[in-house]
C-alpha atoms as a PDB file:
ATOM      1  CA  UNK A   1       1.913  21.425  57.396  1.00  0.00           C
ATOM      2  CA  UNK A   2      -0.616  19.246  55.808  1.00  0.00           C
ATOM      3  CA  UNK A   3      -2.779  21.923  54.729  1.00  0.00           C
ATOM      4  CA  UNK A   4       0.145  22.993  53.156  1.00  0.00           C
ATOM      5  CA  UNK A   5       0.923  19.748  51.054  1.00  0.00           C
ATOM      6  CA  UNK A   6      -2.300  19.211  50.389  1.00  0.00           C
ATOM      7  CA  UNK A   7      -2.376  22.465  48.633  1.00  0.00           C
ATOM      8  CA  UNK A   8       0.759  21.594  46.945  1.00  0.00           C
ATOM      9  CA  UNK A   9      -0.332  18.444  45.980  1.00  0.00           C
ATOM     10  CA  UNK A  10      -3.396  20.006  44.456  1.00  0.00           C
ATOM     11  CA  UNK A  11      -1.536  22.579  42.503  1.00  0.00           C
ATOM     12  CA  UNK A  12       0.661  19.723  41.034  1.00  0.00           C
ATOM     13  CA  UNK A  13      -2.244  18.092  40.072  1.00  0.00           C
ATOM     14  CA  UNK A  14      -4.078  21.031  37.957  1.00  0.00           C
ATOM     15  CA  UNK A  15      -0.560  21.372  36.646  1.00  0.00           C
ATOM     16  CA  UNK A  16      -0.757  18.280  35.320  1.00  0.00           C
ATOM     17  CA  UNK A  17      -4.354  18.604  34.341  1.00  0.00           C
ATOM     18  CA  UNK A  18      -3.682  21.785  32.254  1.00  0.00           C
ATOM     19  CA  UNK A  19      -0.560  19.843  30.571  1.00  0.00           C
ATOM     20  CA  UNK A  20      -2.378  17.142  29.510  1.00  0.00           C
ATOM     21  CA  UNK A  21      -5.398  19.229  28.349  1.00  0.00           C
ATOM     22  CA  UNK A  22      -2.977  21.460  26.515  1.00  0.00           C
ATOM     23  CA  UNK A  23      -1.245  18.283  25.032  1.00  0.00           C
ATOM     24  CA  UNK A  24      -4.301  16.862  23.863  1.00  0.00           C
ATOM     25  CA  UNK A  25      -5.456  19.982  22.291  1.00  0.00           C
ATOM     26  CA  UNK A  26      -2.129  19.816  20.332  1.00  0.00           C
ATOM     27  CA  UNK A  27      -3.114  16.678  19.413  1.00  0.00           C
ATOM     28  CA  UNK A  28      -6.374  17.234  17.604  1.00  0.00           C
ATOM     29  CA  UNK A  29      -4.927  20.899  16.281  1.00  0.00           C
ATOM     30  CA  UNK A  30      -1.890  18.459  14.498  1.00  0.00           C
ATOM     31  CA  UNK A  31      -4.758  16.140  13.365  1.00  0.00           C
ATOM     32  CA  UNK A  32      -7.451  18.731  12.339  1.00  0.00           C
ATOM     33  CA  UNK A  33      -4.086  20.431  10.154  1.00  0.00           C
ATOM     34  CA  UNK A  34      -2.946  17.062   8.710  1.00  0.00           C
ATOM     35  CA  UNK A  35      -6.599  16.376   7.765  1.00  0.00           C
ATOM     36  CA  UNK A  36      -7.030  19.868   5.862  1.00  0.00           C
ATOM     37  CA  UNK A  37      -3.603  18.971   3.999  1.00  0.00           C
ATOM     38  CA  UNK A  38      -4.520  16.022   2.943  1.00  0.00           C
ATOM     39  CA  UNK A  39      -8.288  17.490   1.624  1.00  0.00           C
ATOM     40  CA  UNK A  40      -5.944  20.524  -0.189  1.00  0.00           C
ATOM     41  CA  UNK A  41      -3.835  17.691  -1.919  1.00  0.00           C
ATOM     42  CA  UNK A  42      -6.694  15.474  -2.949  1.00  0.00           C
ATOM     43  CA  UNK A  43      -7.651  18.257  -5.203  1.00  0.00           C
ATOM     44  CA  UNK A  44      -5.738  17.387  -8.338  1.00  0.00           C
ATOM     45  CA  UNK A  45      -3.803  14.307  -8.390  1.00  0.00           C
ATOM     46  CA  UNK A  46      -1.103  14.227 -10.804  1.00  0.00           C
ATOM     47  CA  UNK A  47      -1.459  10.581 -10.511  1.00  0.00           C
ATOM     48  CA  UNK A  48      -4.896  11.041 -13.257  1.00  0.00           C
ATOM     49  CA  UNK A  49      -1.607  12.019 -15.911  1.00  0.00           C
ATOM     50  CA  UNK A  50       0.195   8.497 -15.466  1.00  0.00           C
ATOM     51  CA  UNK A  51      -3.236   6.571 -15.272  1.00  0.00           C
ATOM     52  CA  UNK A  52      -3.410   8.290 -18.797  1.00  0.00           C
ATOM     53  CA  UNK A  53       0.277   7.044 -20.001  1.00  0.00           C
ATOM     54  CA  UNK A  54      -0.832   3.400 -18.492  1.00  0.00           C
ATOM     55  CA  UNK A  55      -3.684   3.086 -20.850  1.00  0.00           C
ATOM     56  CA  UNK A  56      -1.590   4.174 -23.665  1.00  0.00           C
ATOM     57  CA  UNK A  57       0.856   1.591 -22.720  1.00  0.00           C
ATOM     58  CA  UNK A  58      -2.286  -1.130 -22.084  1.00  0.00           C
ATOM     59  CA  UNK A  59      -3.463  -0.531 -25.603  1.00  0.00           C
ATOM     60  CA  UNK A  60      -0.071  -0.856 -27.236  1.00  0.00           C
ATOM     61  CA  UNK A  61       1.415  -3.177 -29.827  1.00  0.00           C
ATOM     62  CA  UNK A  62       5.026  -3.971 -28.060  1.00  0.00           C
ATOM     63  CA  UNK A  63       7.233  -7.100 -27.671  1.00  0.00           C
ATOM     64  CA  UNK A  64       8.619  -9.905 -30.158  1.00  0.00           C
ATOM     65  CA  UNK A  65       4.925 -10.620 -30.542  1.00  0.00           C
ATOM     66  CA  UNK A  66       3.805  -7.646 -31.056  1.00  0.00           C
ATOM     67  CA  UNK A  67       0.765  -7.882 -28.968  1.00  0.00           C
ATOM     68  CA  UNK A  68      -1.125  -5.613 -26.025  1.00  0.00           C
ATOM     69  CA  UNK A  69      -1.771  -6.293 -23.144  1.00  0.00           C
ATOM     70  CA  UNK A  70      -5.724  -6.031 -23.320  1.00  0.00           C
ATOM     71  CA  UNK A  71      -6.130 -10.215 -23.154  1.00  0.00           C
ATOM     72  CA  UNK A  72      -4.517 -10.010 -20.196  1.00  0.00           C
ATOM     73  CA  UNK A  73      -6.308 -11.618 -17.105  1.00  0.00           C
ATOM     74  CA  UNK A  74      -6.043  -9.969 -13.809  1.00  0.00           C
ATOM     75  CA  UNK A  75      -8.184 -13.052 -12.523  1.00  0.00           C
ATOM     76  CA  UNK A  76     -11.609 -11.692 -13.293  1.00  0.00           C
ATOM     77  CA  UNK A  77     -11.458 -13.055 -17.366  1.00  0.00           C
ATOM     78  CA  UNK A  78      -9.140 -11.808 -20.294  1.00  0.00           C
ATOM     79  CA  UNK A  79      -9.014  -7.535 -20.672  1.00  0.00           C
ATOM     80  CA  UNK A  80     -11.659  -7.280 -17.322  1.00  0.00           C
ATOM     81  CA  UNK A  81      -9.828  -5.022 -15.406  1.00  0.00           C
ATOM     82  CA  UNK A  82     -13.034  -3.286 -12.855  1.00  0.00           C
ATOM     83  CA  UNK A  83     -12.823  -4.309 -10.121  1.00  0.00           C
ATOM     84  CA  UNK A  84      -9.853  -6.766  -9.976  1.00  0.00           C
ATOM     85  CA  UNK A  85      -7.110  -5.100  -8.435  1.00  0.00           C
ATOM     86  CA  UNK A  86      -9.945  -5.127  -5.455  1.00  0.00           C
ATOM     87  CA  UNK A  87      -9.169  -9.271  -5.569  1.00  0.00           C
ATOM     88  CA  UNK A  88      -5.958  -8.730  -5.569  1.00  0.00           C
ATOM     89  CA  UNK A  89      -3.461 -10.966  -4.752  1.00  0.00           C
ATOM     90  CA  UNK A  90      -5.425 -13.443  -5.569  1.00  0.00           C
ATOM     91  CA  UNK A  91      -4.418 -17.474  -7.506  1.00  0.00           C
ATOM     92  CA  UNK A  92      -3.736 -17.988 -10.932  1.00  0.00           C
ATOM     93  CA  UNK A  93      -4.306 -21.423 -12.164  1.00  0.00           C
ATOM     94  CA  UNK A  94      -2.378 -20.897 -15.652  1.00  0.00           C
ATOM     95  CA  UNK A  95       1.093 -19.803 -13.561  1.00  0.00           C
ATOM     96  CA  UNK A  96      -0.106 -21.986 -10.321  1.00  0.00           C
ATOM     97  CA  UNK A  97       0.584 -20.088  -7.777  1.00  0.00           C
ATOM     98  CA  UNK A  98      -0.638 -16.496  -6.059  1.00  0.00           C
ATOM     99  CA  UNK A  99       0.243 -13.227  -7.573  1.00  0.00           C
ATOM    100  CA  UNK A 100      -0.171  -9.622  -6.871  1.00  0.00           C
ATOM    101  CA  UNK A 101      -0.841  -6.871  -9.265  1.00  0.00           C
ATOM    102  CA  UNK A 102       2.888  -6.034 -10.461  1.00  0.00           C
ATOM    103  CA  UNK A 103       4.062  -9.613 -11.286  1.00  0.00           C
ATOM    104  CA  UNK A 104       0.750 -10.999 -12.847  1.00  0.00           C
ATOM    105  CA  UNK A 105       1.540  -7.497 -15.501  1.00  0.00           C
ATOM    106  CA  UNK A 106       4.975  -9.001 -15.754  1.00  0.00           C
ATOM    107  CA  UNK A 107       3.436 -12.317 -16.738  1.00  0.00           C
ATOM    108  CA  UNK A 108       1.566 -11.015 -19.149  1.00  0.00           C
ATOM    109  CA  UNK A 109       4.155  -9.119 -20.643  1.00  0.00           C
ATOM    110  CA  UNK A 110       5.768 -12.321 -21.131  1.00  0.00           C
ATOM    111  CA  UNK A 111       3.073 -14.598 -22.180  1.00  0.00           C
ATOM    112  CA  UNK A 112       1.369 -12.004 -24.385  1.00  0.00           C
ATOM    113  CA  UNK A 113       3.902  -9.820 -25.775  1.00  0.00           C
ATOM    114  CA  UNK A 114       6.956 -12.319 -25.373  1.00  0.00           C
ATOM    115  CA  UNK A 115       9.185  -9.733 -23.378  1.00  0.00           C
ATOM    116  CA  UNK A 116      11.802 -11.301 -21.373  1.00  0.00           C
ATOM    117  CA  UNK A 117      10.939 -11.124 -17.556  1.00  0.00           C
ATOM    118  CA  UNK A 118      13.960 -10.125 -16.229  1.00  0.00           C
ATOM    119  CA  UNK A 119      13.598  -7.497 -18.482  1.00  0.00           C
ATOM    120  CA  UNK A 120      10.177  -6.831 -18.437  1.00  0.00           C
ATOM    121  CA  UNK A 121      10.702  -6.206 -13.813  1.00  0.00           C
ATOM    122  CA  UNK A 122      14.427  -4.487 -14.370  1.00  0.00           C
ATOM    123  CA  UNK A 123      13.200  -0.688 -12.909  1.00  0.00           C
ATOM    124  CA  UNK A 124       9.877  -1.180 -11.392  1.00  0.00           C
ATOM    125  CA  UNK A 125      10.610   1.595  -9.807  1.00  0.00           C
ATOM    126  CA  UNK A 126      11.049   5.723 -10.904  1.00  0.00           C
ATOM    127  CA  UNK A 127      13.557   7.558  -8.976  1.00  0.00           C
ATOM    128  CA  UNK A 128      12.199  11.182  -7.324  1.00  0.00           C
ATOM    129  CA  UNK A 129      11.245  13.390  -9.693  1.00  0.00           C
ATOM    130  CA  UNK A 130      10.773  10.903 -12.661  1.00  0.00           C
ATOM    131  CA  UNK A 131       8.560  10.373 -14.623  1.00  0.00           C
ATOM    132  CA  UNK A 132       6.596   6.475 -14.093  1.00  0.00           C
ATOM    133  CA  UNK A 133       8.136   3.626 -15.135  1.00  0.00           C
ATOM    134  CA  UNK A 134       5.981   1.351 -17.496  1.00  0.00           C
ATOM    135  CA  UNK A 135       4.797  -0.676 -14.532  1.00  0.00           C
ATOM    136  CA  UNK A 136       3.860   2.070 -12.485  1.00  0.00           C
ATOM    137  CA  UNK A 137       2.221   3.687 -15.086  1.00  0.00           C
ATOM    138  CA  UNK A 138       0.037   0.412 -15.906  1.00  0.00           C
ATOM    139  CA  UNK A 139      -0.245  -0.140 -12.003  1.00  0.00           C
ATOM    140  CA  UNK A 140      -1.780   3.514 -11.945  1.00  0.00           C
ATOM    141  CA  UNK A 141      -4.473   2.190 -15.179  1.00  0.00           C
ATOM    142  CA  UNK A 142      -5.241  -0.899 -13.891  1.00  0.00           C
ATOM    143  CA  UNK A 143      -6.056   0.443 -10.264  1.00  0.00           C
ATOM    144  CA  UNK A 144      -8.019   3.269 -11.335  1.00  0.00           C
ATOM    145  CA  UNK A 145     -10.384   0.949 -12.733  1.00  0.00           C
ATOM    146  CA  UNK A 146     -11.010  -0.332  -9.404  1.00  0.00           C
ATOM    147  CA  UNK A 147     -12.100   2.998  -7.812  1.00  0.00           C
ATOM    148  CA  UNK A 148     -15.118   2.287  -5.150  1.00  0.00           C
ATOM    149  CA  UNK A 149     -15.261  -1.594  -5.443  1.00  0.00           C
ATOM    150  CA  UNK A 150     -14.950  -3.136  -2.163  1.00  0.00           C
ATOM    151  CA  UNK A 151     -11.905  -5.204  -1.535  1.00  0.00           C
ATOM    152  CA  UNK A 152     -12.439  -8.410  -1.438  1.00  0.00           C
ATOM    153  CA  UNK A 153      -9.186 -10.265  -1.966  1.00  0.00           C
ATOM    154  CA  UNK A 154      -9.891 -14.387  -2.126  1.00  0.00           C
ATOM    155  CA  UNK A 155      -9.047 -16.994   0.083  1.00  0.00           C
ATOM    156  CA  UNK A 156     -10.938 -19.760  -1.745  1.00  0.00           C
ATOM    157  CA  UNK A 157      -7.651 -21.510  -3.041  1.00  0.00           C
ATOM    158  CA  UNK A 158      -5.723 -23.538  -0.693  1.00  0.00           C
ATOM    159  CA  UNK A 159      -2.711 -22.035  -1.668  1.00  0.00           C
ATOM    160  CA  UNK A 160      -4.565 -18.371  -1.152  1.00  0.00           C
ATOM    161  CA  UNK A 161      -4.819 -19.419   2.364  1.00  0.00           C
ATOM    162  CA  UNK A 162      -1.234 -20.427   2.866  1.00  0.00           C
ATOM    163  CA  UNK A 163      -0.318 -17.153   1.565  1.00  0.00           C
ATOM    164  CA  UNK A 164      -2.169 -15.259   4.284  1.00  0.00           C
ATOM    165  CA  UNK A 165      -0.325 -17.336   7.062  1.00  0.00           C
ATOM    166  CA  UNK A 166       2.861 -16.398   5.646  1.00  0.00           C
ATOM    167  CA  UNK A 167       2.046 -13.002   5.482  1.00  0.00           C
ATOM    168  CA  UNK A 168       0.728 -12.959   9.081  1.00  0.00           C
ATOM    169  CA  UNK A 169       4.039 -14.518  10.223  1.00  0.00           C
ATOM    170  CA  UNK A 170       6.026 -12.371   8.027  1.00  0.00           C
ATOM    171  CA  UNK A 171       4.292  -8.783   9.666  1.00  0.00           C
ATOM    172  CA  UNK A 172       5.290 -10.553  13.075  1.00  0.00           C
ATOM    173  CA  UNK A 173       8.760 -11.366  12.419  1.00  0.00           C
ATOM    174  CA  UNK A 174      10.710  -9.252  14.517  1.00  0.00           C
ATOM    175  CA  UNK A 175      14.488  -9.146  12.885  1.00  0.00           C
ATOM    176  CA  UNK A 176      17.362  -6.662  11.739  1.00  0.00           C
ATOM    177  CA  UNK A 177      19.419  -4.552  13.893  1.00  0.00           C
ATOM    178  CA  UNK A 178      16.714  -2.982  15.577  1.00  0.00           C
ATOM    179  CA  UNK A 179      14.560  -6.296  16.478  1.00  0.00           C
ATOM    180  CA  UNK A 180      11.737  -4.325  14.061  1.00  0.00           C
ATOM    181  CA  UNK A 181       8.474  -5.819  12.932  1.00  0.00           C
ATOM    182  CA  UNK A 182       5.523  -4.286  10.939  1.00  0.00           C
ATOM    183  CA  UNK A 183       3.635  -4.856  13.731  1.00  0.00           C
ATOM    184  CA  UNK A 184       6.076  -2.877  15.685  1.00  0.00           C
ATOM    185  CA  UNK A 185       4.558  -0.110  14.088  1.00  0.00           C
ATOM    186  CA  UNK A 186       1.392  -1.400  12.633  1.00  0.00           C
ATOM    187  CA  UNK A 187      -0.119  -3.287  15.245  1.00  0.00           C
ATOM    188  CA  UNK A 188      -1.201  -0.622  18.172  1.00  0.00           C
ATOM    189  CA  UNK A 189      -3.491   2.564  18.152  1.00  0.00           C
ATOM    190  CA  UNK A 190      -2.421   5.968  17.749  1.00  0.00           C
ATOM    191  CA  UNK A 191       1.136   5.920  17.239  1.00  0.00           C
ATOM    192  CA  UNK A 192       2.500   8.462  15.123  1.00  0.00           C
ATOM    193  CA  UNK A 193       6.448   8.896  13.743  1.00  0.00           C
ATOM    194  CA  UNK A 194       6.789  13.015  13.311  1.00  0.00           C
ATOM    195  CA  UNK A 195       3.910  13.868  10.940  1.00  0.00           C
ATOM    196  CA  UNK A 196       3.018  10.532   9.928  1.00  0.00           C
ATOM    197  CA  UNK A 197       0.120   8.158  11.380  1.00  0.00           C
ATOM    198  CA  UNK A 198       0.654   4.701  11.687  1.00  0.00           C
ATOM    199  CA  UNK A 199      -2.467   3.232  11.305  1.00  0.00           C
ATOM    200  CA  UNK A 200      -2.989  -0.317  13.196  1.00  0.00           C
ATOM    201  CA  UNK A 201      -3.487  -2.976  10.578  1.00  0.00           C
ATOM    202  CA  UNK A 202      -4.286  -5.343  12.513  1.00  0.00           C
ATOM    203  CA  UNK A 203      -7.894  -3.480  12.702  1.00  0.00           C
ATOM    204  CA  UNK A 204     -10.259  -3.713  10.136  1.00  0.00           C
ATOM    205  CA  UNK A 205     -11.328  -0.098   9.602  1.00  0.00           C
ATOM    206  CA  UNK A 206      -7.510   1.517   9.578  1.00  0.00           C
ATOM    207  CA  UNK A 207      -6.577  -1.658   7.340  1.00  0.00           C
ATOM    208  CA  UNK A 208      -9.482  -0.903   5.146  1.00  0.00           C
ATOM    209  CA  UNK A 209      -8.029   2.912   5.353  1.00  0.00           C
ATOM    210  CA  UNK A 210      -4.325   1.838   4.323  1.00  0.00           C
ATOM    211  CA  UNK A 211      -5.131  -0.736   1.789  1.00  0.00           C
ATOM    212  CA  UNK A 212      -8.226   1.007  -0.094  1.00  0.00           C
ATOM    213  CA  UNK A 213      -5.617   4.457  -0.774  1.00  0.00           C
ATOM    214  CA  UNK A 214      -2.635   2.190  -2.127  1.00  0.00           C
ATOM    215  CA  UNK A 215      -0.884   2.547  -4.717  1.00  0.00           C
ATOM    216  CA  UNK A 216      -0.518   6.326  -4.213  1.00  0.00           C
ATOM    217  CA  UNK A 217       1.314   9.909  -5.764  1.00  0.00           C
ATOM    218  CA  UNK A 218       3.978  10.445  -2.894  1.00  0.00           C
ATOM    219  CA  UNK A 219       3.895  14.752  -3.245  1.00  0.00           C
ATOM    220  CA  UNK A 220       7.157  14.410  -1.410  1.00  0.00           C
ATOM    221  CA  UNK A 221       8.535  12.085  -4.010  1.00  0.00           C
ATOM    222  CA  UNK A 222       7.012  13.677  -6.988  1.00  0.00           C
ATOM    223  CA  UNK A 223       6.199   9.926  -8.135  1.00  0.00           C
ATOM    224  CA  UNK A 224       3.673   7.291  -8.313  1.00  0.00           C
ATOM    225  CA  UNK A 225       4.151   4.607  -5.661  1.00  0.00           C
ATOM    226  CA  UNK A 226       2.969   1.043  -5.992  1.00  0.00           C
ATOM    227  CA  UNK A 227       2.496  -1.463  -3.015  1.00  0.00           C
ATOM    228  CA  UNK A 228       5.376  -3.530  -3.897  1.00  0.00           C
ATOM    229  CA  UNK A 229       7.296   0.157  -3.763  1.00  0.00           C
ATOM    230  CA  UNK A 230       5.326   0.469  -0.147  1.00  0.00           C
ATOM    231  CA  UNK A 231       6.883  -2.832   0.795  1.00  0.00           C
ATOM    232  CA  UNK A 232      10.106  -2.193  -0.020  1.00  0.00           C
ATOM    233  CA  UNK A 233      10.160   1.328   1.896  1.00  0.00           C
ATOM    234  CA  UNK A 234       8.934  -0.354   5.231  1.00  0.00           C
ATOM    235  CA  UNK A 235      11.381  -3.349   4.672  1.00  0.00           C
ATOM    236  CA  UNK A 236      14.189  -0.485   4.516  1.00  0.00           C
ATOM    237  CA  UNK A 237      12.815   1.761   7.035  1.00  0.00           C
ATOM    238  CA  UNK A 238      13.501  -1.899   9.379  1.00  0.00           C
ATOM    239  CA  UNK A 239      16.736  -1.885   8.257  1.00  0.00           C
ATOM    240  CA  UNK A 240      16.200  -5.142   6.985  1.00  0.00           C
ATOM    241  CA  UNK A 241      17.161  -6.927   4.255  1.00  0.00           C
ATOM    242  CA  UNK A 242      15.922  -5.884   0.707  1.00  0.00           C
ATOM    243  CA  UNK A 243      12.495  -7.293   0.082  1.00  0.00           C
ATOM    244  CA  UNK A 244      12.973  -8.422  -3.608  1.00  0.00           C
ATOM    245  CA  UNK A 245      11.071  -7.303  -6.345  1.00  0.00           C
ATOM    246  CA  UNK A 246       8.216  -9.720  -6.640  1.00  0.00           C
ATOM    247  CA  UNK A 247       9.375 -12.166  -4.508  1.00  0.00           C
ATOM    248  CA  UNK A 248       6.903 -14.553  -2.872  1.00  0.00           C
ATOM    249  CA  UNK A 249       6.945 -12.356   0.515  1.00  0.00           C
ATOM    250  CA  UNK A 250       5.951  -9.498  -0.865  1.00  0.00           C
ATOM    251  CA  UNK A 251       3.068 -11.466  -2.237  1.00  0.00           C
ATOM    252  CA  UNK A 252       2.287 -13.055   0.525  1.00  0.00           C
ATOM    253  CA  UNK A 253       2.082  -9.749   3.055  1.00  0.00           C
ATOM    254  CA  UNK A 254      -0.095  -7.932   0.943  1.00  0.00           C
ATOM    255  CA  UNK A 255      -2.331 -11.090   1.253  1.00  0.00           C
ATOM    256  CA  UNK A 256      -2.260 -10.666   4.447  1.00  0.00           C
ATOM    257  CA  UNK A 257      -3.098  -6.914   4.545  1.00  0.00           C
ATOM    258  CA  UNK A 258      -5.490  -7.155   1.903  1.00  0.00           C
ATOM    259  CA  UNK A 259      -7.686  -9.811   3.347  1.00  0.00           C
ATOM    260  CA  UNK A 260      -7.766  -7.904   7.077  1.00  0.00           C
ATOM    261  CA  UNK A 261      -8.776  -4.681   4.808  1.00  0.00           C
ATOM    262  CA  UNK A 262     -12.014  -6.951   3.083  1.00  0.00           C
ATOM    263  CA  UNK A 263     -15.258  -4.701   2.684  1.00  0.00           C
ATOM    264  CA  UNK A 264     -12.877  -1.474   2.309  1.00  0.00           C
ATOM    265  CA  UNK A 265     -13.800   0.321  -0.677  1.00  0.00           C
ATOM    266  CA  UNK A 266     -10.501   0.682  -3.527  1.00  0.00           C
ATOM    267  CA  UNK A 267      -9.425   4.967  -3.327  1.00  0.00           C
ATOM    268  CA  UNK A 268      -6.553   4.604  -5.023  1.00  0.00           C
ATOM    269  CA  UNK A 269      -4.286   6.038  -6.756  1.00  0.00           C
ATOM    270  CA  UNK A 270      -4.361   8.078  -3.766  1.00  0.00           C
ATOM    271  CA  UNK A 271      -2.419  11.121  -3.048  1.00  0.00           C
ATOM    272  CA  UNK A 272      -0.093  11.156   0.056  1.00  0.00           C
ATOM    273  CA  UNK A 273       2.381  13.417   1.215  1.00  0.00           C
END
């Protein structure tokens, strides 16, 4: 009788064995196939078309005064725009406060070209299938620039630093109907919803991944995303409230993932699925 459940015992054990060897091998053929349609989408970003229509819109006379937006300083001096989305968010002394990519452009838009701001952030975003808005398509110019420079966004400014602990309490804050975080999602190894990774950003090298390939052409979308666009999507995804356009959270969490992402080299615009 023993021999007997020890034989059954055993059997349920290679059973088991053979499962999970099978399950892994699933595992690495969904990752090896992922991997291969990412390296087939790489090849042509559409993206390189709205970088175009940014410059165009960089180098253009517009607004009551009638200005461009080339004096415009991303932080690194008036018109320098390689390498400073990598320090981005980062402080501005002339608005006093920190302030990512999207609403410094706004700024300028208002300082330089005397647009009115409410006007100037009124459809950040393109719907699927359209063509970039203005601020995506400068987002897509302005990154570009930054291709290969390592991120290194500040925390020299005391008010940089208060920033980041916002944003780390902010990815913590578990709210919303379904008691959701980002670091529900964001904060382990190797989880995965359907197709899509989650990296853990609470790790250096899959932050670095994330950050460094952001802004990005969504395929799926058939549009050019930005982060505050990335933001928004999680916030929803929660079932949380709306993050607002520019609001001093989103400001504050990209802070936060931009600083645990520091040595990353900038890949972006990406092109994701």
């Amino acid at each position: 009788m023993n021999k007997k459940r020890i034989a059954a015992a055993a059997c349920a054990l290679a059973g088991l064995a053979l499962a999970g060897a099978q399950a892994v091998a699933e595992e690495s053929t969904t990752a090896e196939g992922l991997a291969q349609y990412r390296e087939m989408l790489a090849d042509g970003n559409p993206a390189e078309l709205i970088e175009m229509t940014g410059e165009d819109i960089w180098k253009e006379a517009r607004g009551p005064k009638n200005a461009s937006l080339e004096q415009c300083d991303l932080g690194l001096g008036p018109g320098v725009l390689k390498g400073a989305y990598a320090q981005m968010p980062r402080y501005f002394a002339d608005a006093d406060k920190v302030m990512d990519l999207e609403t410094r452009l706004v700024h300028c838009m208002v300082t330089l070209q005397g647009l009115d701001a409410a006007e100037a952030a009124k459809k950040p975003f393109s719907g699927s299938g359209q063509y970039s808005t203005d601020i995506e398509s400068l987002v897509a110019y302005v990154v570009a620039q930054s291709r290969g420079a390592e991120i290194a966004v500040p925390q020299l400014h005391a008010k940089e630093r208060e920033a980041y602990q916002r944003g780390r309490e902010i990815f913590y804050y578990r709210g919303g109907p379904y008691d959701f975080s980002c670091a529900s999602c964001h904060s382990a190894d190797n989880q995965r919803i359907r197709l899509q990774d989650l990296p853990n950003l609470t790790r250096q090298e899959p932050a670095r991944a994330a950050f460094s390939t952001w802004p990005a052409y969504r395929v799926s979308q058939g549009a050019l995303r930005t982060m505050q666009w990335r933001l928004n999507d999680c916030f929803r995804q929660q079932r949380m409230p709306e993050l607002i356009y520019g609001s001093q959270a989103s400001i504050d969490l990209t802070v936060f993932l931009g600083v645990n992402a520091a040595g990353g080299a900038m890949n972006a615009p990406a092109i994701k699925r």
